[in-house]
PDB file of N, CA and C in Angstrom:
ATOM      1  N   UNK A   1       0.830  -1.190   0.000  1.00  0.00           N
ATOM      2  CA  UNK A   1       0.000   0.000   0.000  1.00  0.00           C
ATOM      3  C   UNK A   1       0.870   1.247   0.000  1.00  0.00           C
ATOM      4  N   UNK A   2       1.619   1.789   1.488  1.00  0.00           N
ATOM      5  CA  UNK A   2       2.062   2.289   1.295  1.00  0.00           C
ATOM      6  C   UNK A   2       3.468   2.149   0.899  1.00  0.00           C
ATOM      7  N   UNK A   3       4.422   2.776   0.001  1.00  0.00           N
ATOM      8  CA  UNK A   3       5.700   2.598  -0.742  1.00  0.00           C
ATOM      9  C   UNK A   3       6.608   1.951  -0.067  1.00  0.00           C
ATOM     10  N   UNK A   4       7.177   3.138   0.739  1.00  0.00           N
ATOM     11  CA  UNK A   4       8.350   2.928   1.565  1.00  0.00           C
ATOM     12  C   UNK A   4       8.349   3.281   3.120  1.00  0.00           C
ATOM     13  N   UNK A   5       9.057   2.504   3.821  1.00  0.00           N
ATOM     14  CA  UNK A   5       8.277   1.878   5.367  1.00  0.00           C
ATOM     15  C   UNK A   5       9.331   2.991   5.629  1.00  0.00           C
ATOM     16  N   UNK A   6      10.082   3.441   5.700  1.00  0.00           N
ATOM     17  CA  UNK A   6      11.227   4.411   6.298  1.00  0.00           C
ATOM     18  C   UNK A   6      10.355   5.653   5.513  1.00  0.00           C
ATOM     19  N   UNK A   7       9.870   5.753   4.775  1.00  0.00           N
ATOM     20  CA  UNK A   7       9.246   7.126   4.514  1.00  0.00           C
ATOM     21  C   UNK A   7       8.140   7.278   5.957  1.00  0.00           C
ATOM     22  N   UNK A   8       7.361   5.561   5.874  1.00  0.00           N
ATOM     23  CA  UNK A   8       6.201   6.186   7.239  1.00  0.00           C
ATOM     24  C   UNK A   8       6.887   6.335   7.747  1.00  0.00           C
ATOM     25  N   UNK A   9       7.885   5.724   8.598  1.00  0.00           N
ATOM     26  CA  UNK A   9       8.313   6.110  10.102  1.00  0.00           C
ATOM     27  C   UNK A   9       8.668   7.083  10.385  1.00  0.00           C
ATOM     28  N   UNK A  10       9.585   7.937   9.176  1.00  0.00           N
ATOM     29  CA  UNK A  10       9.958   8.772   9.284  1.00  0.00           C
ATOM     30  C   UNK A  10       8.874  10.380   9.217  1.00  0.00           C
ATOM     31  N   UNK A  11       7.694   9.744   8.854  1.00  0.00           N
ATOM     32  CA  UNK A  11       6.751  10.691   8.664  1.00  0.00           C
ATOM     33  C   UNK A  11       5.805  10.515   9.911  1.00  0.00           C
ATOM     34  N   UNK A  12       5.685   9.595  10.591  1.00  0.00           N
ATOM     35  CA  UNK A  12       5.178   9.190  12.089  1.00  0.00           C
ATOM     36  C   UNK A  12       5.736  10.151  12.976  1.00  0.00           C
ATOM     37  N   UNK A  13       7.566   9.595  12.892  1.00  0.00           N
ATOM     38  CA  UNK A  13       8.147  10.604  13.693  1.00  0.00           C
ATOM     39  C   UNK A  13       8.251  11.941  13.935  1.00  0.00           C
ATOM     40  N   UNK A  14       7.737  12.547  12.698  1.00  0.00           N
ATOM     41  CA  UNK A  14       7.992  13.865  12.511  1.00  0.00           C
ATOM     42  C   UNK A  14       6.330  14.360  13.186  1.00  0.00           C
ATOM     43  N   UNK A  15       5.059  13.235  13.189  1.00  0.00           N
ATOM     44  CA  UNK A  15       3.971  13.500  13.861  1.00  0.00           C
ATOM     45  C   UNK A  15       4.015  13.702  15.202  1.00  0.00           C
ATOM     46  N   UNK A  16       5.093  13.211  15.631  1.00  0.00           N
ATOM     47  CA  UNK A  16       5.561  13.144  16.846  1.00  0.00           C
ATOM     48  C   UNK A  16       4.671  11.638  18.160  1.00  0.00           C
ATOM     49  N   UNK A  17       4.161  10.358  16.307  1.00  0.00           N
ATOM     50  CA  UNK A  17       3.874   9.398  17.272  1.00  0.00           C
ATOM     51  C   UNK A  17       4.579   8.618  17.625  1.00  0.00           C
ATOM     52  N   UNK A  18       4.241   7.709  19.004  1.00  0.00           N
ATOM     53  CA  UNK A  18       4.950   7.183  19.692  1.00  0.00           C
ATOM     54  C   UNK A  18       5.587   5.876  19.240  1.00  0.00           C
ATOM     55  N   UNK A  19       6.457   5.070  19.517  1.00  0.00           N
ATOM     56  CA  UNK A  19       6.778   4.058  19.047  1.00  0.00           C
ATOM     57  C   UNK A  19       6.225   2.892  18.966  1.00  0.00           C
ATOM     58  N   UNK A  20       4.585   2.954  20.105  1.00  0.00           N
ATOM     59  CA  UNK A  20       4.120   2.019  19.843  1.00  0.00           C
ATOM     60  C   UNK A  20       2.990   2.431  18.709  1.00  0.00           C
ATOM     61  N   UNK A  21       2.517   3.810  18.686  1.00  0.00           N
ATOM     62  CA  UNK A  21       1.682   3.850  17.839  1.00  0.00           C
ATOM     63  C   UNK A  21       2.523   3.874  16.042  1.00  0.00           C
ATOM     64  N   UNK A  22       4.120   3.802  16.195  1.00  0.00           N
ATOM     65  CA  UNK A  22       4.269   3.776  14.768  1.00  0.00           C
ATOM     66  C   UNK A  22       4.367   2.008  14.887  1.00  0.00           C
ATOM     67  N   UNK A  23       4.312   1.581  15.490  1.00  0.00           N
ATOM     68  CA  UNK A  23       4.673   0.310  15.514  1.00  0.00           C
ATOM     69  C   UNK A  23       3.347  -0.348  15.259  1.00  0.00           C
ATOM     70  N   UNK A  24       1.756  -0.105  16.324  1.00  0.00           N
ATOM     71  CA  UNK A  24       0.796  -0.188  15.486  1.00  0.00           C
ATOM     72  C   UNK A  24       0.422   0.271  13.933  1.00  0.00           C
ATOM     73  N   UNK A  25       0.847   1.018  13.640  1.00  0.00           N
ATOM     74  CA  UNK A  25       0.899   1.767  12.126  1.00  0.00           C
ATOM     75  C   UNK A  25       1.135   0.412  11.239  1.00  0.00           C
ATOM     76  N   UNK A  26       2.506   0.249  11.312  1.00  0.00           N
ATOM     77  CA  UNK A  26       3.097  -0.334  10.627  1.00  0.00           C
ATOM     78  C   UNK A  26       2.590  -1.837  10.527  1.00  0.00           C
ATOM     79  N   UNK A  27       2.001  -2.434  11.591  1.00  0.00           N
ATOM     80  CA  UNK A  27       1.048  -3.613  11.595  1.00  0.00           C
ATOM     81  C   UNK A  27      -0.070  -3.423  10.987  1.00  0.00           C
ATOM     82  N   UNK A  28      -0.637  -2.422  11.000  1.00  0.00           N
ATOM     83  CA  UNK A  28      -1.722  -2.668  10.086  1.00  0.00           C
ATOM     84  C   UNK A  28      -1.854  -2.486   9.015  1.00  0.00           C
ATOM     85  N   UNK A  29      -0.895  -1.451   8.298  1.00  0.00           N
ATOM     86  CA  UNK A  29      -0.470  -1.472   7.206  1.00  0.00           C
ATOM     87  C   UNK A  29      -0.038  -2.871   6.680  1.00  0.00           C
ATOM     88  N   UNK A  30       0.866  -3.167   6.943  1.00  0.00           N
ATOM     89  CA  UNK A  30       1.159  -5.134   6.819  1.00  0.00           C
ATOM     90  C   UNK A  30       0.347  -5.833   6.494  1.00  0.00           C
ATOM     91  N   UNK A  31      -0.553  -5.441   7.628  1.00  0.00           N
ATOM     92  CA  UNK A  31      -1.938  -6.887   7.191  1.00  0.00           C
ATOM     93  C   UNK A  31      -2.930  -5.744   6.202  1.00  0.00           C
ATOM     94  N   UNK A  32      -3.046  -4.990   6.107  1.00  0.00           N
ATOM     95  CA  UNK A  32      -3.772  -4.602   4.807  1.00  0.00           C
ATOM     96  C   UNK A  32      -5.005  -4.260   6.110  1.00  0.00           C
ATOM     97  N   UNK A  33      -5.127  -3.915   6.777  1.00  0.00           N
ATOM     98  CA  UNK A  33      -6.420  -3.279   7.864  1.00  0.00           C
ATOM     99  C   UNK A  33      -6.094  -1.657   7.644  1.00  0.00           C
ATOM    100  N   UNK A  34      -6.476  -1.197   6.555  1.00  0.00           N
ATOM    101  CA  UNK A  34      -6.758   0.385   6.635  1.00  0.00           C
ATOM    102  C   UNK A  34      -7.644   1.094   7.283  1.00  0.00           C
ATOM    103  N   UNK A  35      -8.794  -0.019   7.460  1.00  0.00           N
ATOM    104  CA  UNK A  35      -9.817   0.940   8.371  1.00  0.00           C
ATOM    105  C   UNK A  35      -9.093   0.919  10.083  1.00  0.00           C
ATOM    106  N   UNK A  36      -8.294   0.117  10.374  1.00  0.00           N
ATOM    107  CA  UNK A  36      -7.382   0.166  11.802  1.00  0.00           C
ATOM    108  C   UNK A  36      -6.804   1.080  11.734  1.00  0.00           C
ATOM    109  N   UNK A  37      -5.907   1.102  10.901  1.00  0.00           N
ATOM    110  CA  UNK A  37      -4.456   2.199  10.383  1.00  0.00           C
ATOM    111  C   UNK A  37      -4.900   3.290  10.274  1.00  0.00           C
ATOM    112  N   UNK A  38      -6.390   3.707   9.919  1.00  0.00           N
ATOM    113  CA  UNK A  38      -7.107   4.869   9.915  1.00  0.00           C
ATOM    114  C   UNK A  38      -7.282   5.641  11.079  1.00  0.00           C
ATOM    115  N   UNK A  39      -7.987   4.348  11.895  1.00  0.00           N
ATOM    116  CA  UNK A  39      -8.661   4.494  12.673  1.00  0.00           C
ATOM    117  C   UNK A  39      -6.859   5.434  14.009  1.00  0.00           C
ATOM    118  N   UNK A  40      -6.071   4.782  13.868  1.00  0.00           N
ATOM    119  CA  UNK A  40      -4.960   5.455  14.326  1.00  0.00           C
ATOM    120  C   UNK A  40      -4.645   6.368  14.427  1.00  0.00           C
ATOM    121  N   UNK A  41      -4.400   7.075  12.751  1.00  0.00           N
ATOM    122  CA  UNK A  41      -4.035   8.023  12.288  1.00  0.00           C
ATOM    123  C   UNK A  41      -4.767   9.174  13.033  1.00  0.00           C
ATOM    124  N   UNK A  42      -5.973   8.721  12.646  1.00  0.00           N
ATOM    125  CA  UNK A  42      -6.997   9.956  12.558  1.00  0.00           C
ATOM    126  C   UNK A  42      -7.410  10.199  14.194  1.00  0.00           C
ATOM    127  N   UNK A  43      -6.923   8.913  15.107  1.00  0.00           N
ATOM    128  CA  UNK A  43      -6.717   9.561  16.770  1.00  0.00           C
ATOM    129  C   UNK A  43      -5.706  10.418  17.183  1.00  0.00           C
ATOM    130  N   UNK A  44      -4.500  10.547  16.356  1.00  0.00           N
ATOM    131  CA  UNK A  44      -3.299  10.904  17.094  1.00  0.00           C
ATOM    132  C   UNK A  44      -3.604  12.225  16.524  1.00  0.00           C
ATOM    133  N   UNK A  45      -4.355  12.466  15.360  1.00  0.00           N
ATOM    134  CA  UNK A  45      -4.475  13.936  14.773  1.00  0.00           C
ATOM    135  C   UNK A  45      -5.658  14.561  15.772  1.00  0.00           C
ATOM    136  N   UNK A  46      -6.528  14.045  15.927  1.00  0.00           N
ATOM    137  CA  UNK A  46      -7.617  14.405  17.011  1.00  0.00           C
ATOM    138  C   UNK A  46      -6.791  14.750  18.394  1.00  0.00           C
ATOM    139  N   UNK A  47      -5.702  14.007  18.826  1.00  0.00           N
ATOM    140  CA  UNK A  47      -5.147  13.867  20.275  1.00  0.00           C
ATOM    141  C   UNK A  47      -3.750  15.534  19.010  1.00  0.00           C
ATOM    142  N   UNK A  48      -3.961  15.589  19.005  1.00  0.00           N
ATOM    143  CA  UNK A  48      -2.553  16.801  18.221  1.00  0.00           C
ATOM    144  C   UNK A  48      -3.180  18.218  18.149  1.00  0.00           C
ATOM    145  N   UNK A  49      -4.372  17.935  17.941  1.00  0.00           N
ATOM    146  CA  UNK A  49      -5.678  19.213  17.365  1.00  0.00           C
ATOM    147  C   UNK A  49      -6.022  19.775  18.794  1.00  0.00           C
ATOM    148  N   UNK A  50      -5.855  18.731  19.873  1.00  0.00           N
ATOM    149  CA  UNK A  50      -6.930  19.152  21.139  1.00  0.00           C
ATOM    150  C   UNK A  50      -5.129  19.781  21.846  1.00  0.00           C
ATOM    151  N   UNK A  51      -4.156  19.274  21.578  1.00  0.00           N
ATOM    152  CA  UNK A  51      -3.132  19.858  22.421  1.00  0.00           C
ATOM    153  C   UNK A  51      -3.145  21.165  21.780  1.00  0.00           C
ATOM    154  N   UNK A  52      -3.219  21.606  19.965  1.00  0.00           N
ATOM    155  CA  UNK A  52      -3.040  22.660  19.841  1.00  0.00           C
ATOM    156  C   UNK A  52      -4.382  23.571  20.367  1.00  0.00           C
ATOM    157  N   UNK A  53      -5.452  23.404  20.363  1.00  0.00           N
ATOM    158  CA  UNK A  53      -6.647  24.300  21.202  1.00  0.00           C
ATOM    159  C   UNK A  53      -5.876  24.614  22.035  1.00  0.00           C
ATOM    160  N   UNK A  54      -5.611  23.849  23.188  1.00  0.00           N
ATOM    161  CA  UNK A  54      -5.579  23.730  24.336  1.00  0.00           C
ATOM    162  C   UNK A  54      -3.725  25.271  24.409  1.00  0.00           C
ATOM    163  N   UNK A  55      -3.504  24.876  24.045  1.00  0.00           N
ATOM    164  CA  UNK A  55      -1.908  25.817  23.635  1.00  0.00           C
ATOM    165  C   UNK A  55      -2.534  27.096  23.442  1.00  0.00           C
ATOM    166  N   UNK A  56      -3.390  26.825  22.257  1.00  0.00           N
ATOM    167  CA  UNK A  56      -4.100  28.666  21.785  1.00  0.00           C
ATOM    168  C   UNK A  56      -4.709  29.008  22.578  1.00  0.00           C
ATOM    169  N   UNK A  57      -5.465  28.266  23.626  1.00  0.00           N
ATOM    170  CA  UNK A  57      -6.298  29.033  25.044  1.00  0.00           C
ATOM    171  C   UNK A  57      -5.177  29.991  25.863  1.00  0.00           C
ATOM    172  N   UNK A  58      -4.119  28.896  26.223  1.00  0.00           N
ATOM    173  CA  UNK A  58      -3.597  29.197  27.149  1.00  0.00           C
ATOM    174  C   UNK A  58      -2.430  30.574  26.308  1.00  0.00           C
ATOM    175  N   UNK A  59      -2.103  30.698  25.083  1.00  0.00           N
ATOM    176  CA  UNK A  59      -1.999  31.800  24.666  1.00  0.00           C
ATOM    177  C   UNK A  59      -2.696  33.312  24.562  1.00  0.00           C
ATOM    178  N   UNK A  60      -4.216  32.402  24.391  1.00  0.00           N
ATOM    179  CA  UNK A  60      -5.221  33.833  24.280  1.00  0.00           C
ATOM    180  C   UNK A  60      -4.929  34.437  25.798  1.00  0.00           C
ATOM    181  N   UNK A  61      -5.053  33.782  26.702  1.00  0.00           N
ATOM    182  CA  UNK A  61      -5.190  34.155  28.270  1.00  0.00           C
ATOM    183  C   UNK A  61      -3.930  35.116  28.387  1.00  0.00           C
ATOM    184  N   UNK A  62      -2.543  34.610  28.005  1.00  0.00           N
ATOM    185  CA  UNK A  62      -1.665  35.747  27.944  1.00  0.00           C
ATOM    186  C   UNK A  62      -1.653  36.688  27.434  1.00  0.00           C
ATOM    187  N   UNK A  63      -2.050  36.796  26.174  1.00  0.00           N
ATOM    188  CA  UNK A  63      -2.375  38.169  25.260  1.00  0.00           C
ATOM    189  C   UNK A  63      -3.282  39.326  25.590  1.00  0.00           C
ATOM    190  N   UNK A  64      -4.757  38.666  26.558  1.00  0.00           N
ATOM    191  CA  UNK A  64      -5.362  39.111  27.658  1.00  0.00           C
ATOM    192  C   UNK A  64      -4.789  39.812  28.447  1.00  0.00           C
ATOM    193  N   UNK A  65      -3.986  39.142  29.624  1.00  0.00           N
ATOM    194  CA  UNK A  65      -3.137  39.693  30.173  1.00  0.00           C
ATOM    195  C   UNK A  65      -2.470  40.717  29.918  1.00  0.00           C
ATOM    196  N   UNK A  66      -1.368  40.908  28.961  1.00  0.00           N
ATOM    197  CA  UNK A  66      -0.630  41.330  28.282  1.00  0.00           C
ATOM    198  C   UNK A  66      -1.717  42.638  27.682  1.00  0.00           C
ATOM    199  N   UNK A  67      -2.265  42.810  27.225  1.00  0.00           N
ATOM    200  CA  UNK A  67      -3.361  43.878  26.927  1.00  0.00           C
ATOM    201  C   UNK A  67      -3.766  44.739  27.877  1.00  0.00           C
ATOM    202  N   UNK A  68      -3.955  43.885  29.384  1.00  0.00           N
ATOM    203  CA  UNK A  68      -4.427  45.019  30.473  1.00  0.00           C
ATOM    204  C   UNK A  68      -3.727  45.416  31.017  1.00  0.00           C
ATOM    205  N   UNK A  69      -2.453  45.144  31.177  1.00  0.00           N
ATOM    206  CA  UNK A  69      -0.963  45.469  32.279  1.00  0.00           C
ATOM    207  C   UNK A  69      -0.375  46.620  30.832  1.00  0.00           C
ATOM    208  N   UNK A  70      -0.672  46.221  29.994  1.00  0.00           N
ATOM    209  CA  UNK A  70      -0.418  47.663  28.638  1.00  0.00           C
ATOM    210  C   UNK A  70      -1.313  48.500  29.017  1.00  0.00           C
ATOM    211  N   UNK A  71      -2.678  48.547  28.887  1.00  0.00           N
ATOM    212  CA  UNK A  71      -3.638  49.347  29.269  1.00  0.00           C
ATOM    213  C   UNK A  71      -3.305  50.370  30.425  1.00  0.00           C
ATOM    214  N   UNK A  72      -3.296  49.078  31.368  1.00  0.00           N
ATOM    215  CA  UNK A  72      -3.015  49.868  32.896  1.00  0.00           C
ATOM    216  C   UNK A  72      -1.577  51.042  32.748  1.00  0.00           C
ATOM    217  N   UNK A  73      -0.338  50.693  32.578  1.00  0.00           N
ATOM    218  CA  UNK A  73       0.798  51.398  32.508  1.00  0.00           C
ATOM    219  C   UNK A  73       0.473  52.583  31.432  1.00  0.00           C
ATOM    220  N   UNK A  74      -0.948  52.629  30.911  1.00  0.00           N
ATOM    221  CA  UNK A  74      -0.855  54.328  30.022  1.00  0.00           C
ATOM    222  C   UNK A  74      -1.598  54.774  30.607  1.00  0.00           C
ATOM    223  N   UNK A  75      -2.940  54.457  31.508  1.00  0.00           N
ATOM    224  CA  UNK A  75      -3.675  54.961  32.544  1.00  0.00           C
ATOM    225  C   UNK A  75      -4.631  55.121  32.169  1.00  0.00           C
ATOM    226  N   UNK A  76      -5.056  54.180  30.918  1.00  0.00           N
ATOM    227  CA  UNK A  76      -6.200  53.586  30.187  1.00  0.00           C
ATOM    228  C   UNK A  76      -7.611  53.472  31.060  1.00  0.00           C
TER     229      UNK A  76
END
């Protein structure tokens, strides 16, 4: 299916999944279970999506911050 097994891993790694989930990867790819291998993929991007929310909250909250301590120091 897919080409070259050092291209996934190396494209796993760069997802930043774990060794067991490239290691599941790579099993199901093997046996030809794409709806598994899917089913993988498309968790670790869901589990990647909720860390980045979760990052942009805790950014917005500083920029917040950062807005009223500006405010305050012109006597806004």
């Amino acid at each position: 299916m897919l080409n070259d097994k050092n291209n996934i891993i190396s494209n796993l790694k760069d997802a930043d999944c774990t060794q067991d989930t490239i290691e599941q990867v790579l099993t199901m790819e093997e046996s030809g279970n794409i709806k598994g291998l899917l089913k993988i993929l498309y968790k670790h991007k869901k589990n990647l999506l909720d860390s980045l929310h979760k990052k942009n909250k805790q950014i917005d909250c500083l920029d917040y911050l950062i807005f009223k301590i500006e405010q305050e120091s012109k006597g806004i």
